[in-house]
PDB file of N, CA and C in Angstrom:
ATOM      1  N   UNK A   1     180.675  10.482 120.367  1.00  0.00           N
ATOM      2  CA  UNK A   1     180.982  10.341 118.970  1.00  0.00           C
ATOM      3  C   UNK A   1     180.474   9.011 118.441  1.00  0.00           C
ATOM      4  N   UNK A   2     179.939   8.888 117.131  1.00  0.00           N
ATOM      5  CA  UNK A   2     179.408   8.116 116.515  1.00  0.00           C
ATOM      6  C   UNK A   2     180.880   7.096 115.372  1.00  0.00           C
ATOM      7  N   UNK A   3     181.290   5.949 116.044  1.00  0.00           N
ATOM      8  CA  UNK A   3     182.109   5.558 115.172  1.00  0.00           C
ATOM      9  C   UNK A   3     181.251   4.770 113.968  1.00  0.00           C
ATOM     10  N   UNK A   4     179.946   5.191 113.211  1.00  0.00           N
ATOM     11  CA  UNK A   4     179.846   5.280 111.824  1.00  0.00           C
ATOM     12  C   UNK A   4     180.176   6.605 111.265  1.00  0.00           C
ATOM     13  N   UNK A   5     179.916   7.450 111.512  1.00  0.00           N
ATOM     14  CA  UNK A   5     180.553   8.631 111.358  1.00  0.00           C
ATOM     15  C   UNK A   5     181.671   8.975 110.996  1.00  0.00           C
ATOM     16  N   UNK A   6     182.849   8.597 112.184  1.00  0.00           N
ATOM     17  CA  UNK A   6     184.467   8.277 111.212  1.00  0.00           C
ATOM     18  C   UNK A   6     184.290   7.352 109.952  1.00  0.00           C
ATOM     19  N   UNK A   7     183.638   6.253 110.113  1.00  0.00           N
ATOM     20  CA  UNK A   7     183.873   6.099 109.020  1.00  0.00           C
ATOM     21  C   UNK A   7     183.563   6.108 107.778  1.00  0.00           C
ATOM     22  N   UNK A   8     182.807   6.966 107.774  1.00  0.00           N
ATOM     23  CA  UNK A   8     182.446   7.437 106.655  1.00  0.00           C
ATOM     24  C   UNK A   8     183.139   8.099 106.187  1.00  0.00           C
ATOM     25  N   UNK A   9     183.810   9.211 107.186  1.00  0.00           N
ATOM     26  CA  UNK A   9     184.117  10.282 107.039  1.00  0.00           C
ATOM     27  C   UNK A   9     185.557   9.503 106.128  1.00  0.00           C
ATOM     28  N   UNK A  10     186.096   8.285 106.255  1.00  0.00           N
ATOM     29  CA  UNK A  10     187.480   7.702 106.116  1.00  0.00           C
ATOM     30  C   UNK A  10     187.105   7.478 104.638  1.00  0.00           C
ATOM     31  N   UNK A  11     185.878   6.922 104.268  1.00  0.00           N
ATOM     32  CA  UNK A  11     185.234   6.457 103.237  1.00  0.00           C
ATOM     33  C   UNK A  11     185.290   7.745 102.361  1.00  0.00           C
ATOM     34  N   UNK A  12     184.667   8.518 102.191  1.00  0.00           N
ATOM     35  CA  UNK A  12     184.726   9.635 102.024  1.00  0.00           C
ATOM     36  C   UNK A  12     186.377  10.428 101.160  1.00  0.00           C
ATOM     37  N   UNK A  13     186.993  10.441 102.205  1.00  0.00           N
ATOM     38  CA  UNK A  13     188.735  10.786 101.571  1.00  0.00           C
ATOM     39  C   UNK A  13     188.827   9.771 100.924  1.00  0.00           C
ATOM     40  N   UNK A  14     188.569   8.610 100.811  1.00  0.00           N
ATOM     41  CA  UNK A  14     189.487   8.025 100.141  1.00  0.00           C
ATOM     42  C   UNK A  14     188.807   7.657  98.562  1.00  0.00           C
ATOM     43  N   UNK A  15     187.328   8.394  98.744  1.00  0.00           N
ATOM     44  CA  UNK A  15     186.780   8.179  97.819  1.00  0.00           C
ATOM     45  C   UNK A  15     186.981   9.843  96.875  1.00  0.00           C
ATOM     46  N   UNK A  16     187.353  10.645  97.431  1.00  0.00           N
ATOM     47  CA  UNK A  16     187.438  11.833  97.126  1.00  0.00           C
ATOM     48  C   UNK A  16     189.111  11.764  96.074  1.00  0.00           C
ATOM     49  N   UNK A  17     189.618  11.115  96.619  1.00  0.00           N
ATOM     50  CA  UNK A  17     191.345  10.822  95.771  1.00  0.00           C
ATOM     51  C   UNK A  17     191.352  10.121  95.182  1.00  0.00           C
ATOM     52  N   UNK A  18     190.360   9.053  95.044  1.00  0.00           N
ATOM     53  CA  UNK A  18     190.020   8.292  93.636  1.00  0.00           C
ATOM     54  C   UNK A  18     189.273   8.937  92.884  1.00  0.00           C
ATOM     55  N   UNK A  19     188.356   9.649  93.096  1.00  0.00           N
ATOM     56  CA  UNK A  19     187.476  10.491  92.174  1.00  0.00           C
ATOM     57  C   UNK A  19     189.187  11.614  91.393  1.00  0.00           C
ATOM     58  N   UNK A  20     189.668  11.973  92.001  1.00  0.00           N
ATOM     59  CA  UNK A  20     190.984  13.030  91.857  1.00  0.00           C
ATOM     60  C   UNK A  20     192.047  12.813  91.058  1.00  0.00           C
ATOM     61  N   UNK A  21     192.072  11.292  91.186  1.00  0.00           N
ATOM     62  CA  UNK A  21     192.901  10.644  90.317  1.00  0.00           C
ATOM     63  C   UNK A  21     192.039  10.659  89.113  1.00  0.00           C
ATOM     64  N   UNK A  22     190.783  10.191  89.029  1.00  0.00           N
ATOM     65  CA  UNK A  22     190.201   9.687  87.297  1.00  0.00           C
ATOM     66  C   UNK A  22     190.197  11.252  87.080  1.00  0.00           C
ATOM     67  N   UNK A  23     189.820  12.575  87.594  1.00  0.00           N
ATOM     68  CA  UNK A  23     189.355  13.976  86.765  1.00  0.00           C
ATOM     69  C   UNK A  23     191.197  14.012  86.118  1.00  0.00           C
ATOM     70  N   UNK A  24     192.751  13.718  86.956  1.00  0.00           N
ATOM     71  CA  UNK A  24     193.884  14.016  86.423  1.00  0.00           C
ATOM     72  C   UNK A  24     194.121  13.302  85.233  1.00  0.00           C
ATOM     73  N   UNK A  25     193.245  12.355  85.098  1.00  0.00           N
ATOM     74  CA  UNK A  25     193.564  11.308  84.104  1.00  0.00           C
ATOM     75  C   UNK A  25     192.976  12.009  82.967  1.00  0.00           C
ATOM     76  N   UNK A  26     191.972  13.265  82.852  1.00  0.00           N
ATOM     77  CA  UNK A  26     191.460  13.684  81.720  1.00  0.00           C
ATOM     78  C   UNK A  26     190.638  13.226  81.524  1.00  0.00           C
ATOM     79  N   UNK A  27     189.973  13.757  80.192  1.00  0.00           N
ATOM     80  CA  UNK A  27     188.409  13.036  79.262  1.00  0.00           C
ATOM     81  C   UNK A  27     188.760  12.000  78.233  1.00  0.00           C
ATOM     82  N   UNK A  28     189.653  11.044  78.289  1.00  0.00           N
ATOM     83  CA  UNK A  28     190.475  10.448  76.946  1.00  0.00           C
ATOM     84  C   UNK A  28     188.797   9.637  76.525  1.00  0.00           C
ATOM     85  N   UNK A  29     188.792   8.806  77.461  1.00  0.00           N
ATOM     86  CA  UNK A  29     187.059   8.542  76.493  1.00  0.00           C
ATOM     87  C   UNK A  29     186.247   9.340  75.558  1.00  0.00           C
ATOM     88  N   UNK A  30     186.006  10.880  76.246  1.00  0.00           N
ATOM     89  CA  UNK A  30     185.468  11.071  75.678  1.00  0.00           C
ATOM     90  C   UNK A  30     185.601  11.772  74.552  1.00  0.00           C
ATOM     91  N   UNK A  31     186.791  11.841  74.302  1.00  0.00           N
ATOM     92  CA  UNK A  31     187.489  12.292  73.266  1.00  0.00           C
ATOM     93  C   UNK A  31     187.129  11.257  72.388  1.00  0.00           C
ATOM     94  N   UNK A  32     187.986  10.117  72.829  1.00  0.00           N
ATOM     95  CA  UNK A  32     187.662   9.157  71.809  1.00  0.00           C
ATOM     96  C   UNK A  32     186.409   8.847  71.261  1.00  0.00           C
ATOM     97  N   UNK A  33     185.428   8.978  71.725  1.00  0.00           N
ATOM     98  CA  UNK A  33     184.420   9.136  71.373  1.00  0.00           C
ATOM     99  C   UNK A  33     183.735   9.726  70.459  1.00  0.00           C
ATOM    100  N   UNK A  34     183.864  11.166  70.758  1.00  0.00           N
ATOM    101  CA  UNK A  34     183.970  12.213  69.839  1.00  0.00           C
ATOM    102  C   UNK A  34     184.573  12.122  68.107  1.00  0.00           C
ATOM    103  N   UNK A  35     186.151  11.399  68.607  1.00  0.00           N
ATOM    104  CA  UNK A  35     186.477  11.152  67.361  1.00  0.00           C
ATOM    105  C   UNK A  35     186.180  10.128  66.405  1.00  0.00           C
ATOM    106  N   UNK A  36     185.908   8.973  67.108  1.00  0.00           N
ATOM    107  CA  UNK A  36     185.099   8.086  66.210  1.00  0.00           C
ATOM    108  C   UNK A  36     183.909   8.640  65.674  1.00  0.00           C
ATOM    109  N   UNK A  37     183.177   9.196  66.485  1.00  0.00           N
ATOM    110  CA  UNK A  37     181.990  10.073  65.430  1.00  0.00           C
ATOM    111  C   UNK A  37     182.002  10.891  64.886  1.00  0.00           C
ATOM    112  N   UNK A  38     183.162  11.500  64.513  1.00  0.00           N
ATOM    113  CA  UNK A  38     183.391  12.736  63.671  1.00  0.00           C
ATOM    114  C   UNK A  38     184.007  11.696  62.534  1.00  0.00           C
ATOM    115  N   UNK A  39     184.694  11.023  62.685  1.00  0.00           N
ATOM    116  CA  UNK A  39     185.150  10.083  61.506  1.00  0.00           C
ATOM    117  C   UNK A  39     183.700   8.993  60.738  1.00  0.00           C
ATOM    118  N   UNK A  40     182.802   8.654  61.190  1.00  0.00           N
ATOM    119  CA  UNK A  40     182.111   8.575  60.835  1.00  0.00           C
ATOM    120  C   UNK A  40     181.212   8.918  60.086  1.00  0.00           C
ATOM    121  N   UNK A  41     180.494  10.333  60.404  1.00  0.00           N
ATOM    122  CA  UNK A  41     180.161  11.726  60.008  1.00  0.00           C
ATOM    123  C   UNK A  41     181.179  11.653  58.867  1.00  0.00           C
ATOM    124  N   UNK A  42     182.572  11.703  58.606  1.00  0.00           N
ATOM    125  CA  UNK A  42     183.124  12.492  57.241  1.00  0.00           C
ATOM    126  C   UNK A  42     183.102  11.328  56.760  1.00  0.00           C
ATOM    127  N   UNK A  43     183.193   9.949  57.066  1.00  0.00           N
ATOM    128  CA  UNK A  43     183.191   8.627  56.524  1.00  0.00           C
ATOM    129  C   UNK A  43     181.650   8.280  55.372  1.00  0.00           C
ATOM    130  N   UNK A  44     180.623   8.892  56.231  1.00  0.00           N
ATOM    131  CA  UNK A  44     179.345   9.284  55.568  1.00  0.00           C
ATOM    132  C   UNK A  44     179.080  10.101  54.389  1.00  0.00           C
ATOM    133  N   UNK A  45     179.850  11.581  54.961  1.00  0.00           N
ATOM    134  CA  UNK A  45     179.804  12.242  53.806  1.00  0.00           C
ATOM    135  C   UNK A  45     180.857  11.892  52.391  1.00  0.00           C
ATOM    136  N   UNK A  46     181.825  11.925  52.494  1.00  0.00           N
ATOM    137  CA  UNK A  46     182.346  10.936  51.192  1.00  0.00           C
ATOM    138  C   UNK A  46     182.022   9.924  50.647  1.00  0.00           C
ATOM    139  N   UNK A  47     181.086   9.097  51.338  1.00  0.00           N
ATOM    140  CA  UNK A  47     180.319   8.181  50.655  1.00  0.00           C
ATOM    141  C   UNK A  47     179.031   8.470  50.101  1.00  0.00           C
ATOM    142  N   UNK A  48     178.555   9.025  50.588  1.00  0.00           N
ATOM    143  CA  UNK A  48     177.177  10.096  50.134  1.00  0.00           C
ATOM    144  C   UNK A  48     178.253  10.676  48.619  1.00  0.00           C
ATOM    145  N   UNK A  49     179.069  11.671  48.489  1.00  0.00           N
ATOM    146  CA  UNK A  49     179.527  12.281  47.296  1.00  0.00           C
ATOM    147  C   UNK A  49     179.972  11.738  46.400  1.00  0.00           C
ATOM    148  N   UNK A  50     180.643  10.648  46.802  1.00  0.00           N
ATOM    149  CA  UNK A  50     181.235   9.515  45.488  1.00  0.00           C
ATOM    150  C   UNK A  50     179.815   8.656  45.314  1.00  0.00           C
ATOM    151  N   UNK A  51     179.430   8.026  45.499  1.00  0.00           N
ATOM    152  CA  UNK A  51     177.903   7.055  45.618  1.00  0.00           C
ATOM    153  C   UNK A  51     176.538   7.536  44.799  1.00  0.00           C
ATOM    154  N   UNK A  52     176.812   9.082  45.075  1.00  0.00           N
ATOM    155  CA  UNK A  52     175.415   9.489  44.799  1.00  0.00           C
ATOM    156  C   UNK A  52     175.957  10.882  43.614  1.00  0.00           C
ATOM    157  N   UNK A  53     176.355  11.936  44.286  1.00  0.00           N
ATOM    158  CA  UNK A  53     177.202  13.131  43.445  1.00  0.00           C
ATOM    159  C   UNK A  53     177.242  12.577  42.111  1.00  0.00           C
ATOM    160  N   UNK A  54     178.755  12.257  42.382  1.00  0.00           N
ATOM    161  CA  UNK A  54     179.072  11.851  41.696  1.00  0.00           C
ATOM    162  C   UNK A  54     179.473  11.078  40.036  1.00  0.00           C
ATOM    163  N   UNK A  55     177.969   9.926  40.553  1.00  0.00           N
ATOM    164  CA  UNK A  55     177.439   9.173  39.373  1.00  0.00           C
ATOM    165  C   UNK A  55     176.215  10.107  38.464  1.00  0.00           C
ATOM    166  N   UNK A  56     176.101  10.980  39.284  1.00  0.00           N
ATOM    167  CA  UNK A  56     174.986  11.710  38.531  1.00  0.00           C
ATOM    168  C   UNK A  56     175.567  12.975  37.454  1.00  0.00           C
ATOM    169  N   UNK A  57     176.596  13.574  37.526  1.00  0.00           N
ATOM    170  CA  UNK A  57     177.189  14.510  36.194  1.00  0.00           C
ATOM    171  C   UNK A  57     177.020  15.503  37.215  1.00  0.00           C
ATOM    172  N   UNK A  58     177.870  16.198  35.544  1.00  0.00           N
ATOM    173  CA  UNK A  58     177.083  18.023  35.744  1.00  0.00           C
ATOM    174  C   UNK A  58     176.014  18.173  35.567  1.00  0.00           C
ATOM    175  N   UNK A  59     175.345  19.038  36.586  1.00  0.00           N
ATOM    176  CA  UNK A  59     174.036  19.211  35.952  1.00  0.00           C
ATOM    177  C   UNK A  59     174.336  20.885  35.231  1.00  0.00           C
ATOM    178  N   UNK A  60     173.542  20.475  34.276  1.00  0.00           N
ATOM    179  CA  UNK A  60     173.519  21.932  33.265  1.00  0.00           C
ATOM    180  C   UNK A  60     172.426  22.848  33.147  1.00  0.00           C
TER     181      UNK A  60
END
């Protein structure tokens, strides 16, 4: 037997239950993420409609 081998193999589990822990923890980043750019995006478009729309009338 190759003792690099165990330990890898040790390396390995213990890297496998830290990986296990961050997937239980969820996507909260990337959520957050998401939501800052969707707020942005509508932050854009209301400024685009008041800014520009807006000042320009009905058109007839």
């Amino acid at each position: 037997m190759n003792p690099n081998n165990e330990a890898r193999a040790g390396a390995s589990d213990q890297e496998e239950q830290r990986v296990d822990e961050i997937v239980r923890s969820g996507p909260a980043g990337a959520i957050a993420v998401a939501g800052i750019a969707t707020a942005i995006v509508v932050a854009l478009w209301f400024a685009f409609y008041f800014l520009v729309f807006l000042p320009r009338g009905v058109i007839h």
